[in-house]
C-alpha atoms as a PDB file:
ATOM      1  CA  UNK A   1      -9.335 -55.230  -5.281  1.00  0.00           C
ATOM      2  CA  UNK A   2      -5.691 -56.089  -3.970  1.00  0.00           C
ATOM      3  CA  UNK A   3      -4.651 -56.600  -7.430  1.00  0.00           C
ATOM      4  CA  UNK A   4      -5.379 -53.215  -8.805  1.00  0.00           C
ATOM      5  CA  UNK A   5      -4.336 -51.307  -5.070  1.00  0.00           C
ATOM      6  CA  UNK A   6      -1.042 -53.203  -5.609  1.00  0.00           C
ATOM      7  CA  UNK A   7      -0.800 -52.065  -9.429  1.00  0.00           C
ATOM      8  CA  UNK A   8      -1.344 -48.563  -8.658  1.00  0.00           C
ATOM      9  CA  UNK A   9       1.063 -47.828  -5.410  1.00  0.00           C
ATOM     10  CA  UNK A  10       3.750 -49.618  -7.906  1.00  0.00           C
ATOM     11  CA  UNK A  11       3.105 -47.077 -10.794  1.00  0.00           C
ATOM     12  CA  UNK A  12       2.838 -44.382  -8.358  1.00  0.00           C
ATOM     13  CA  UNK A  13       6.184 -44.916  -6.908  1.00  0.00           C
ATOM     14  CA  UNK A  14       7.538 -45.899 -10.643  1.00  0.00           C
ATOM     15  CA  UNK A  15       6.966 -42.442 -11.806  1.00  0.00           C
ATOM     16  CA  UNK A  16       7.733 -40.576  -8.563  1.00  0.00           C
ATOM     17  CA  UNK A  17      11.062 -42.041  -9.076  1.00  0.00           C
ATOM     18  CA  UNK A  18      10.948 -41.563 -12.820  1.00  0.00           C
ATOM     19  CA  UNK A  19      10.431 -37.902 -12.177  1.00  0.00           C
ATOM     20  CA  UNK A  20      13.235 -37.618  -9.272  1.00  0.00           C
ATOM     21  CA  UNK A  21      15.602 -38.736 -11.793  1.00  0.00           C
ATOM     22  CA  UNK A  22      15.095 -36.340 -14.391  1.00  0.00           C
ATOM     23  CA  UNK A  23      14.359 -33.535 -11.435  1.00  0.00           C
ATOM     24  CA  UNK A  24      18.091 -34.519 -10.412  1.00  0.00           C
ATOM     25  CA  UNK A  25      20.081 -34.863 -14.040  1.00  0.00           C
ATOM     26  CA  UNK A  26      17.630 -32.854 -16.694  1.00  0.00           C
ATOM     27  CA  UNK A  27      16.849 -29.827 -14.673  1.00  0.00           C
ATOM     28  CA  UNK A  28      15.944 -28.121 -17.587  1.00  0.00           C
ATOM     29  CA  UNK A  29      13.376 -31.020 -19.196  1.00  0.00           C
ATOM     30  CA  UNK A  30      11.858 -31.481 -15.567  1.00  0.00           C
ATOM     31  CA  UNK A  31      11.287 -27.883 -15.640  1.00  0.00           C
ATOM     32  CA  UNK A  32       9.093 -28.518 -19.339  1.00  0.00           C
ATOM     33  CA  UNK A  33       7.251 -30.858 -16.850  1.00  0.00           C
ATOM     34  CA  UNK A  34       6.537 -28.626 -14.137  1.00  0.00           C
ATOM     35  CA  UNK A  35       5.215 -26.138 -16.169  1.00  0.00           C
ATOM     36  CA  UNK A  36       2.453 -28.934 -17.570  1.00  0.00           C
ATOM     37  CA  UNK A  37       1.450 -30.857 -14.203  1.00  0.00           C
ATOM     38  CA  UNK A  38       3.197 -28.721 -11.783  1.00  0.00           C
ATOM     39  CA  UNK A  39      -0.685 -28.220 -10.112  1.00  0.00           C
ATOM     40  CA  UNK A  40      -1.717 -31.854 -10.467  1.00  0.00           C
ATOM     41  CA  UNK A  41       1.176 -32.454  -8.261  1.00  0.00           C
ATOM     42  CA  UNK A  42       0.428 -30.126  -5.992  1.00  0.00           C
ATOM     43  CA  UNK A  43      -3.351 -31.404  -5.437  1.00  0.00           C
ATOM     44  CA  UNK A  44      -1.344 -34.967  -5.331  1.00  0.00           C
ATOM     45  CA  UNK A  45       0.179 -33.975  -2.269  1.00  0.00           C
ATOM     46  CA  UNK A  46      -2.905 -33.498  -0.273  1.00  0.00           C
ATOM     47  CA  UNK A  47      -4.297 -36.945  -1.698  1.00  0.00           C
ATOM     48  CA  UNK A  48      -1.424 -39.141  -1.527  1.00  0.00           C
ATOM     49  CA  UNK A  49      -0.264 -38.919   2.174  1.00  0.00           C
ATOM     50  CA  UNK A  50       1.931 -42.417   1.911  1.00  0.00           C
ATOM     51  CA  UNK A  51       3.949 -40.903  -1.219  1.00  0.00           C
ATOM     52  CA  UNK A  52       4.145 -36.843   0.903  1.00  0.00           C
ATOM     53  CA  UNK A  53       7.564 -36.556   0.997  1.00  0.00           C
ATOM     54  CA  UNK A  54       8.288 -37.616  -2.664  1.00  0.00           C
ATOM     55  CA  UNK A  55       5.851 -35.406  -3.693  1.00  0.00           C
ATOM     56  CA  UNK A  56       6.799 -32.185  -1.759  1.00  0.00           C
ATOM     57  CA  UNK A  57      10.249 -32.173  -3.080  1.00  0.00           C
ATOM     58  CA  UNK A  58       9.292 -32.592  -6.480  1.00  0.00           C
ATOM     59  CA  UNK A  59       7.424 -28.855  -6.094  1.00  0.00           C
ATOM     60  CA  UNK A  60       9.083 -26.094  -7.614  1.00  0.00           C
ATOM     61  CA  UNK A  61       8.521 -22.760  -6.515  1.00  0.00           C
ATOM     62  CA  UNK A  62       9.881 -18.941  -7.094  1.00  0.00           C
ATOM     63  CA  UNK A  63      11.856 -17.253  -4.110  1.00  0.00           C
ATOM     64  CA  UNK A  64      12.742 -13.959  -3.378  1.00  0.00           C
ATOM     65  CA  UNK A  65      16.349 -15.036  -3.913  1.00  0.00           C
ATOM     66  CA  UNK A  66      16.291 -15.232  -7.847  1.00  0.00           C
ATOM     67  CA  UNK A  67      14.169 -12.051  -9.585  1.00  0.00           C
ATOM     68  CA  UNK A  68      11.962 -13.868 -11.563  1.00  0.00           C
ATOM     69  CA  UNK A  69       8.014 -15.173 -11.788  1.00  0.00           C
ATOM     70  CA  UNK A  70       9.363 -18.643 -12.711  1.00  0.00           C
ATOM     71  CA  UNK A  71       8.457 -22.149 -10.377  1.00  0.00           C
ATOM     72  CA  UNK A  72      12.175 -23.274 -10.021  1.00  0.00           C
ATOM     73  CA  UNK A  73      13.193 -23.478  -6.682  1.00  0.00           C
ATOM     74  CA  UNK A  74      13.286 -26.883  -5.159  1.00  0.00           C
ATOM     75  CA  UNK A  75      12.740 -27.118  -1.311  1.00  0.00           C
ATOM     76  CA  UNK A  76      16.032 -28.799  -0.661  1.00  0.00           C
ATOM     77  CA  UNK A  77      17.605 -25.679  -2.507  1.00  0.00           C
ATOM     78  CA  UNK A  78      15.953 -23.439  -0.721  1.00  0.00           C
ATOM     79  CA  UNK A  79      17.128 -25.216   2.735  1.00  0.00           C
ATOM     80  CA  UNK A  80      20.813 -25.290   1.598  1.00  0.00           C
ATOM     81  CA  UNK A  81      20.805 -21.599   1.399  1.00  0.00           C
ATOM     82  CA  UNK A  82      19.096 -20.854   4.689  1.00  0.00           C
ATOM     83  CA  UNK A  83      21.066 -18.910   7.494  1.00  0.00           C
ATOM     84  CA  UNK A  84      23.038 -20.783   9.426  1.00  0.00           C
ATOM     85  CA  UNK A  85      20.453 -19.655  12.767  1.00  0.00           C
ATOM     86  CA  UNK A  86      17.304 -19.936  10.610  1.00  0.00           C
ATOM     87  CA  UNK A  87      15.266 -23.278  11.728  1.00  0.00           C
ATOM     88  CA  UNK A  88      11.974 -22.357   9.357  1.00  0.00           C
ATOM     89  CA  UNK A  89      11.128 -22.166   5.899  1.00  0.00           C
ATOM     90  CA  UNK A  90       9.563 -18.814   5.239  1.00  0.00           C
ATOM     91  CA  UNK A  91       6.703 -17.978   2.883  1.00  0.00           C
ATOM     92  CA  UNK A  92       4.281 -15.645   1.578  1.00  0.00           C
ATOM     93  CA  UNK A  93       0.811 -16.588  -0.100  1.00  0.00           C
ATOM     94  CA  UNK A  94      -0.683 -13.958  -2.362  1.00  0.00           C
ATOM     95  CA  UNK A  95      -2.843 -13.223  -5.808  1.00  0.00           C
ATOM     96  CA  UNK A  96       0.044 -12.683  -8.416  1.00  0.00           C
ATOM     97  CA  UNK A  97       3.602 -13.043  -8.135  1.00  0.00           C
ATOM     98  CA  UNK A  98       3.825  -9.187  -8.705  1.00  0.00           C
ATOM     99  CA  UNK A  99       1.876  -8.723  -4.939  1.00  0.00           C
ATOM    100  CA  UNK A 100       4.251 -11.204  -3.327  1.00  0.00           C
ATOM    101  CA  UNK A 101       7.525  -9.988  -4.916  1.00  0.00           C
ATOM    102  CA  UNK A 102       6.216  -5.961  -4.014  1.00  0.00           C
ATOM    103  CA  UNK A 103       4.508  -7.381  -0.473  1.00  0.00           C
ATOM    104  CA  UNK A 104       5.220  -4.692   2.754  1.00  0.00           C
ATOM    105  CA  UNK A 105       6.008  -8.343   4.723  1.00  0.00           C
ATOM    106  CA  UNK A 106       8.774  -9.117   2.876  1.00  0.00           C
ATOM    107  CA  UNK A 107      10.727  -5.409   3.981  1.00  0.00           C
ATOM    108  CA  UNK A 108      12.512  -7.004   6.737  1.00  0.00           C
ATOM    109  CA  UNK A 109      13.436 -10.209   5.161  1.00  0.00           C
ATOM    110  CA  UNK A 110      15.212  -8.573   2.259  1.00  0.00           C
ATOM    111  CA  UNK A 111      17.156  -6.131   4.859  1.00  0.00           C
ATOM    112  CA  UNK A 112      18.099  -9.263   6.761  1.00  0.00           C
ATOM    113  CA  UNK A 113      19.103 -11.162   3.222  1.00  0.00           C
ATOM    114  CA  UNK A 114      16.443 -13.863   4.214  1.00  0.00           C
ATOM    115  CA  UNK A 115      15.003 -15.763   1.559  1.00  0.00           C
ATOM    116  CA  UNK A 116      11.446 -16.163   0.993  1.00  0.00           C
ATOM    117  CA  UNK A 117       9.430 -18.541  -0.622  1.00  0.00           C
ATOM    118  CA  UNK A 118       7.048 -16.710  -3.039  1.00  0.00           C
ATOM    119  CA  UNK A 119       3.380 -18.433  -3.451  1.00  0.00           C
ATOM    120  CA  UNK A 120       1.055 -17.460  -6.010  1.00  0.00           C
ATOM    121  CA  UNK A 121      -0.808 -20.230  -7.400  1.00  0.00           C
ATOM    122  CA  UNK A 122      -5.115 -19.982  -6.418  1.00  0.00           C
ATOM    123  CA  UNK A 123      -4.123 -23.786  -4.961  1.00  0.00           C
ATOM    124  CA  UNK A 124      -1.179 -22.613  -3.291  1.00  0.00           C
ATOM    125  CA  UNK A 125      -3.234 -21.798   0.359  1.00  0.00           C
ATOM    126  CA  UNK A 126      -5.083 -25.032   0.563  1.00  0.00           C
ATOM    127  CA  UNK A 127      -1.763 -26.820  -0.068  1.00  0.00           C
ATOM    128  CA  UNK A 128       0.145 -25.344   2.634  1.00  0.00           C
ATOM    129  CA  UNK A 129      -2.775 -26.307   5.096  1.00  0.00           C
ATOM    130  CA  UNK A 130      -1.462 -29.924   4.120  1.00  0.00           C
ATOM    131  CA  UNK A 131       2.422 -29.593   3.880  1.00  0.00           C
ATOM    132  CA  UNK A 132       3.636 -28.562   7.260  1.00  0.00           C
ATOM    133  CA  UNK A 133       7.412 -29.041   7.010  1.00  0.00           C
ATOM    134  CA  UNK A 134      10.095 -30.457   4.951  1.00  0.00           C
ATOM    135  CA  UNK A 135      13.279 -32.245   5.956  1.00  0.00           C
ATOM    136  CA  UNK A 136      12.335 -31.531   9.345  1.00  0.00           C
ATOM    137  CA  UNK A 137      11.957 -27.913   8.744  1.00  0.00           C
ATOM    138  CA  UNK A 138       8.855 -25.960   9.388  1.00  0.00           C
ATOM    139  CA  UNK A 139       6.871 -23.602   7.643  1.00  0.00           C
ATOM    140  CA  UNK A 140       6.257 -20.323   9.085  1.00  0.00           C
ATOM    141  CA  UNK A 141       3.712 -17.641   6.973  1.00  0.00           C
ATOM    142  CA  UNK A 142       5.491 -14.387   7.549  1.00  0.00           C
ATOM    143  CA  UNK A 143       1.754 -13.016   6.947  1.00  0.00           C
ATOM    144  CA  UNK A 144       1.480 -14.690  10.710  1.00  0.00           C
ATOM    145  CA  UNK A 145       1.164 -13.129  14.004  1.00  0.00           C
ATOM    146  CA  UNK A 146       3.540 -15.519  15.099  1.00  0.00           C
ATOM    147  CA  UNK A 147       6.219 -14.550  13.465  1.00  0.00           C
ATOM    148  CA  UNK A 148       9.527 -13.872  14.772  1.00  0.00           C
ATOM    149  CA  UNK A 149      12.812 -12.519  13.684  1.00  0.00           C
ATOM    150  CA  UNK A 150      14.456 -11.650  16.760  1.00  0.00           C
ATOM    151  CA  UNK A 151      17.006 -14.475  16.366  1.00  0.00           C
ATOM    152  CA  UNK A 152      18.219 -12.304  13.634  1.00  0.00           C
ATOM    153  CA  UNK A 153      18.845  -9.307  15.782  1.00  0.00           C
ATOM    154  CA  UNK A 154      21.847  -7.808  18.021  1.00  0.00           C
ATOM    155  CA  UNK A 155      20.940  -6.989  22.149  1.00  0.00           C
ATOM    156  CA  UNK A 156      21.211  -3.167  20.817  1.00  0.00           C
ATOM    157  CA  UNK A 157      18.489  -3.656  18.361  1.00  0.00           C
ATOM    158  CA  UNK A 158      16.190  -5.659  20.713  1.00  0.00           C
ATOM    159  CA  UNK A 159      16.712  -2.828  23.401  1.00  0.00           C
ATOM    160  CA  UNK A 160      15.976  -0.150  20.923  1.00  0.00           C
ATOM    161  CA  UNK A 161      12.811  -1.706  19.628  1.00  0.00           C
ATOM    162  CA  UNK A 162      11.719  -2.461  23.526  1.00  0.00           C
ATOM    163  CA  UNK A 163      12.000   1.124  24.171  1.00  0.00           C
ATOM    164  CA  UNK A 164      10.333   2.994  20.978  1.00  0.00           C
ATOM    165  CA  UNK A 165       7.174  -0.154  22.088  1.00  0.00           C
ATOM    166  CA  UNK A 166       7.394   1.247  25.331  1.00  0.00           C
ATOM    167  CA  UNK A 167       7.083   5.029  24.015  1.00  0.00           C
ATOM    168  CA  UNK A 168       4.175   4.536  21.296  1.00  0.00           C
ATOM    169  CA  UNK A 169       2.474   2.439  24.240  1.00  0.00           C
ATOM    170  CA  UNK A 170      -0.145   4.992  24.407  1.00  0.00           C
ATOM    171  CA  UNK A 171      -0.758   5.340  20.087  1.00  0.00           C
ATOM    172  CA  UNK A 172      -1.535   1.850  20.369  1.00  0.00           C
ATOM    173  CA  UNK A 173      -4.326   2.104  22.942  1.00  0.00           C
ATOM    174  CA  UNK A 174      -5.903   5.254  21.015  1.00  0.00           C
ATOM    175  CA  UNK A 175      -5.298   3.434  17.973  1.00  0.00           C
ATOM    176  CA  UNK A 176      -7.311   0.552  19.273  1.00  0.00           C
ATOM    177  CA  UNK A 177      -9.858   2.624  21.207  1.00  0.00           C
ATOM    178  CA  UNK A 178     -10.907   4.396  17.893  1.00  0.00           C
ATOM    179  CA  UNK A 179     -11.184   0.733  15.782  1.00  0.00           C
ATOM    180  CA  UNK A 180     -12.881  -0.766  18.712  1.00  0.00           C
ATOM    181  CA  UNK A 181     -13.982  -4.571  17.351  1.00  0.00           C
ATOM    182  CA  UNK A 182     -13.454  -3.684  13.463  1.00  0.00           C
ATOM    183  CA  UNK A 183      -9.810  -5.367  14.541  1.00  0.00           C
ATOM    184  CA  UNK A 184      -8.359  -7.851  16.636  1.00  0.00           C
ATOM    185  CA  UNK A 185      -5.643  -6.482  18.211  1.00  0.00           C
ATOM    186  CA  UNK A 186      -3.219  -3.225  17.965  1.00  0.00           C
ATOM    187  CA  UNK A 187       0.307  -3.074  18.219  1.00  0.00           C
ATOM    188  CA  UNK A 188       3.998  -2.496  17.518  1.00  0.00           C
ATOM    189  CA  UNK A 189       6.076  -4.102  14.514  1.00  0.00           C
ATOM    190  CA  UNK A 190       9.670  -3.668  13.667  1.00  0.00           C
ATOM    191  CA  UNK A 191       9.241  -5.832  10.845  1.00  0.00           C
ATOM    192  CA  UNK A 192       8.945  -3.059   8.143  1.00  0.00           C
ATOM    193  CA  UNK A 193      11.048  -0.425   7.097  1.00  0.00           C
ATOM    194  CA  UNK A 194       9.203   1.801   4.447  1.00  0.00           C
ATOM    195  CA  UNK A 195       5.731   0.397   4.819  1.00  0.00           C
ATOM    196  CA  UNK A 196       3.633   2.254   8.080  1.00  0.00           C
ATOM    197  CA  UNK A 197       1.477  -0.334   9.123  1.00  0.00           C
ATOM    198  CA  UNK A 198      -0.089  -3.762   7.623  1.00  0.00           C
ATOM    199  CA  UNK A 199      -2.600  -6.316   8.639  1.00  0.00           C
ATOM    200  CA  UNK A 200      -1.365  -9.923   9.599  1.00  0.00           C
ATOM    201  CA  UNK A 201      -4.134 -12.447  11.286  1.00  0.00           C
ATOM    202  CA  UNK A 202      -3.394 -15.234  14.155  1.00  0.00           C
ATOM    203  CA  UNK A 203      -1.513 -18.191  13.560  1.00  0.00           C
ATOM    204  CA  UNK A 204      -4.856 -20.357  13.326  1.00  0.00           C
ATOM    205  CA  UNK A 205      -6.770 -18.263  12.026  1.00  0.00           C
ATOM    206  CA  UNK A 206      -7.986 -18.427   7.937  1.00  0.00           C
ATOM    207  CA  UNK A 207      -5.753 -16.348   6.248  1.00  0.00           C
ATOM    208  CA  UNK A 208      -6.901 -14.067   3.274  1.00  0.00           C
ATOM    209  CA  UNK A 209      -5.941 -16.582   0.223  1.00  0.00           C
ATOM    210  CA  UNK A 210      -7.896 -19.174   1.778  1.00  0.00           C
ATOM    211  CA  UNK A 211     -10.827 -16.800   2.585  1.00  0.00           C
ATOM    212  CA  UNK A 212     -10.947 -15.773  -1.345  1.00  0.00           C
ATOM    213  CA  UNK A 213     -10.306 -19.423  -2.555  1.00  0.00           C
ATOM    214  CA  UNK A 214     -13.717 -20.475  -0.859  1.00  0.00           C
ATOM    215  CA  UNK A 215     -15.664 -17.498  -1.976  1.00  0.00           C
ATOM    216  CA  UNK A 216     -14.511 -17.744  -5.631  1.00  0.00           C
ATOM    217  CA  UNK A 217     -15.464 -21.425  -5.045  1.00  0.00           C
ATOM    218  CA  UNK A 218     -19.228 -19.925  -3.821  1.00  0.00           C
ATOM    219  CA  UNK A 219     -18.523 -21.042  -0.383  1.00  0.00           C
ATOM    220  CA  UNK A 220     -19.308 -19.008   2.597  1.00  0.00           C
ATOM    221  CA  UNK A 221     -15.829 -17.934   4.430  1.00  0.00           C
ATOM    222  CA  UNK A 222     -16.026 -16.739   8.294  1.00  0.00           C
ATOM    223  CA  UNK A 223     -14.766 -12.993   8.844  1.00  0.00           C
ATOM    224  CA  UNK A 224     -11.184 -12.831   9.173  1.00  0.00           C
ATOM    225  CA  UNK A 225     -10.249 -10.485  12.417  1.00  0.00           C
ATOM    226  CA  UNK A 226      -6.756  -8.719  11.271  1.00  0.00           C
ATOM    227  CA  UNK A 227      -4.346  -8.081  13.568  1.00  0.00           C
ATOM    228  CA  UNK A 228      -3.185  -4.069  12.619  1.00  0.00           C
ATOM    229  CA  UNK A 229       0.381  -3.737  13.211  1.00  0.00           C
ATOM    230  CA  UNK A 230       1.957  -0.028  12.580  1.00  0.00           C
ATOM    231  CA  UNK A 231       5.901   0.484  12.084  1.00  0.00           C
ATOM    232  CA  UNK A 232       6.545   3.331  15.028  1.00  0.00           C
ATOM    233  CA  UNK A 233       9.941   4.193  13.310  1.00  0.00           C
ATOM    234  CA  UNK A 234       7.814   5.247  10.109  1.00  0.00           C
ATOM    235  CA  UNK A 235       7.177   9.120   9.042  1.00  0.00           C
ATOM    236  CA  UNK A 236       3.388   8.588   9.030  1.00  0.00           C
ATOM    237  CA  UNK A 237       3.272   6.805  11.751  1.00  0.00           C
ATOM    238  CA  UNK A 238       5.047   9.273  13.532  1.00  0.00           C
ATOM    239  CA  UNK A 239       3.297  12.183  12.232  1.00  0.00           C
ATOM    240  CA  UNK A 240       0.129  10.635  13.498  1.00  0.00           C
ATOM    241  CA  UNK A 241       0.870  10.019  16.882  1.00  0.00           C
ATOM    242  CA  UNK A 242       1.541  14.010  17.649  1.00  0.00           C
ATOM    243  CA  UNK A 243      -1.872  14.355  16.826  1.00  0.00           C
ATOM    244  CA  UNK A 244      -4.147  16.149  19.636  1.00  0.00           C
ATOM    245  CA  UNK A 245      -6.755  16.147  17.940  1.00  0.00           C
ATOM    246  CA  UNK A 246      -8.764  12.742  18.247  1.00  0.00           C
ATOM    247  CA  UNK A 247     -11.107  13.272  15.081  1.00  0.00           C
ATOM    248  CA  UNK A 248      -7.926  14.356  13.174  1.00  0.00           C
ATOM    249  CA  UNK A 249      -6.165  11.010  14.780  1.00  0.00           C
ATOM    250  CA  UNK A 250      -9.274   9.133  14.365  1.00  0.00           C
ATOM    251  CA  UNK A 251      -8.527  10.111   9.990  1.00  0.00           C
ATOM    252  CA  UNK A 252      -4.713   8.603  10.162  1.00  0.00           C
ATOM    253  CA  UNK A 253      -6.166   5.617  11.690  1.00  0.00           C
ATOM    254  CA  UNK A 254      -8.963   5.250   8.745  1.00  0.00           C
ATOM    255  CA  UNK A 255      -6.075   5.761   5.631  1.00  0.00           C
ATOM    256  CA  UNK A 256      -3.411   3.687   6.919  1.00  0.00           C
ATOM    257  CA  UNK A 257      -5.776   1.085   8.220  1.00  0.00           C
ATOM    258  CA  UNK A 258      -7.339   1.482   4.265  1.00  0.00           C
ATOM    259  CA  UNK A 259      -3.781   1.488   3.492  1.00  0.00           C
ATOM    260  CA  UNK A 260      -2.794  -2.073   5.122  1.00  0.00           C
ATOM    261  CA  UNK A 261      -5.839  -3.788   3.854  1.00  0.00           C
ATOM    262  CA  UNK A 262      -5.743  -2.843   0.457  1.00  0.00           C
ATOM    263  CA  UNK A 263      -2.365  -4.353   0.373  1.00  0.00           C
ATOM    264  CA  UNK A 264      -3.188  -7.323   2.260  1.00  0.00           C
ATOM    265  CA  UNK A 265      -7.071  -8.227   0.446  1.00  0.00           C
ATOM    266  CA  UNK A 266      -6.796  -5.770  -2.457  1.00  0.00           C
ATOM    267  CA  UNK A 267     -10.277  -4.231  -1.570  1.00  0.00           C
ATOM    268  CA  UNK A 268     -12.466  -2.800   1.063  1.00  0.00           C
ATOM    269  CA  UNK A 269     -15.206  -3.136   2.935  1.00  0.00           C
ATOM    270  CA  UNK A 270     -16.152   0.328   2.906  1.00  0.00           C
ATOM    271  CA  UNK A 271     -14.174   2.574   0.658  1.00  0.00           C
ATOM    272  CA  UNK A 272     -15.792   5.937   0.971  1.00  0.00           C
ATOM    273  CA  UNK A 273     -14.628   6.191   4.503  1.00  0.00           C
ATOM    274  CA  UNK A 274     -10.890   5.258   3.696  1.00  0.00           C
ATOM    275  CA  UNK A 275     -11.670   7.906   0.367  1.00  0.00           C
ATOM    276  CA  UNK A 276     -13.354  10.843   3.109  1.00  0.00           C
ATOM    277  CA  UNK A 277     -10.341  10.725   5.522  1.00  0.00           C
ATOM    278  CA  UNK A 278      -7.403  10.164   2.768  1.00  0.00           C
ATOM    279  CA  UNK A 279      -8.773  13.441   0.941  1.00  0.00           C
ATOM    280  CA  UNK A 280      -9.288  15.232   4.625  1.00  0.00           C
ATOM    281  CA  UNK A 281      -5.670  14.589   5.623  1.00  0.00           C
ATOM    282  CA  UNK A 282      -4.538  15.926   1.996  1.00  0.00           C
ATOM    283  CA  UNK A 283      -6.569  18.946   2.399  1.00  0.00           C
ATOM    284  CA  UNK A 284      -5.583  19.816   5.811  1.00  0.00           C
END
């Protein structure tokens, strides 16, 4: 009844406030807190859309910006740190913290001293679907297709990496020829440095934590269609576009698609034939 709705958005807000204020002077005892009910407050997020806000910067996460496993980095920290032309909070979704700290999609941020928010937690996926920005900042997945850092670059850089596109124009269509539909889409990406290529999927697509969330859960998860992107100023990469020979080619493609996925999904769907052309390659 009215009575009991009333009592309950009153103790909700009570303790929301309670917890502010000990978030804000006790960082230290809020911390003993987080560590408790840190995922009860995450699930409250998604079922308490009137308290949202509260809520979301109460969350405590780690960042690539301090070198430890440890939830706690507030929101509003992170966004007092951000570049001055940086208009999105970044983030990265995976199984452990030690495959987000050592994830090829973070190469570029740490070159560019951009801080990341790291996200580990199984719940971690399903909450983002619900907390779309903060402060009036956004959230951008850097696992996205969408992704762009060229706000971060100099006109020499951006001319550079239009020509070397233009040049490995022709890998990409060979590339994509060989996978036919076992992928999306082929192309260029600048956003690496010692990683050849890796696998990112479309801004509205299911991403891969999601996708193992509902299958640990026993629900049935559509097929994710990667995008593969491949790092043309990388050795490998390199190496495998001065191939002539298309079944040789056709073995490059098959380990460093193998390559991507494992580090994106930790498995394969068929690992003999990443195995066959990964021990081909080091025989030849």
């Amino acid at each position: 009844n009215k009575v009991t709705q009333s009592l309950r958005s009153a103790c909700t807000k009570r303790v929301l406030g309670m917890l502010e204020k000990t978030a804000k002077k006790d960082d230290e005892k809020y911390q003993t807190f987080w560590k408790e009910f840190g995922q009860v407050l995450k699930e409250g997020l998604a079922e308490d859309f009137a308290n949202k806000d509260k809520i979301a910067g109460l969350l405590r996460f780690a960042t690539t910006d301090k070198d430890s496993s440890e939830q706690s980095m507030s929101l509003a920290g992170y966004i007092e740190r951000m570049k001055e032309e940086q208009d999105k909070i970044f983030y990265l979704t995976a199984d452990s913290y030690a495959a987000a700290k050592n994830s090829p999609h973070l190469e570029q941020f740490k070159a560019k001293g951009i801080e990341v928010v790291l996200m580990y937690d199984r719940i971690d996926e399903w909450l983002m679907s619900y907390l779309t920005e903060f402060d009036g900042k956004q959230f951008q997945s850097i696992t996205k297709a969408g992704l762009d850092l060229s706000k971060f670059e100099d006109e020499a850089e951006k001319e550079k990496q239009k020509e070397t596109e233009e040049e490995f124009k022709s890998v990409v269509e060979r590339t994509k020829s060989y996978l036919g539909d076992r992928v999306k889409e082929v192309r260029t990406t600048f956003k690496l440095a010692t990683t050849p290529a890796v696998v990112v999927t479309d801004d509205f697509e299911m991403g891969t934590q999601m996708a193992k969330l509902l299958e640990s859960a026993g629900q049935a998860a559509p097929e994710v269609k990667y995008i593969f992107e491949i790092n043309p100023e990388h050795a490998l990469i390199k190496q495998m576009a001065d191939e002539a020979d298309e079944e040789a080619f056709g073995r490059w493609v098959e380990m460093l698609l193998g390559q991507a996925m494992l580090a994106e999904r930790g498995s394969l769907d068929d690992p003999s034939q990443f195995l066959s052309a990964m021990n081909q390659l080091l025989s030849k």
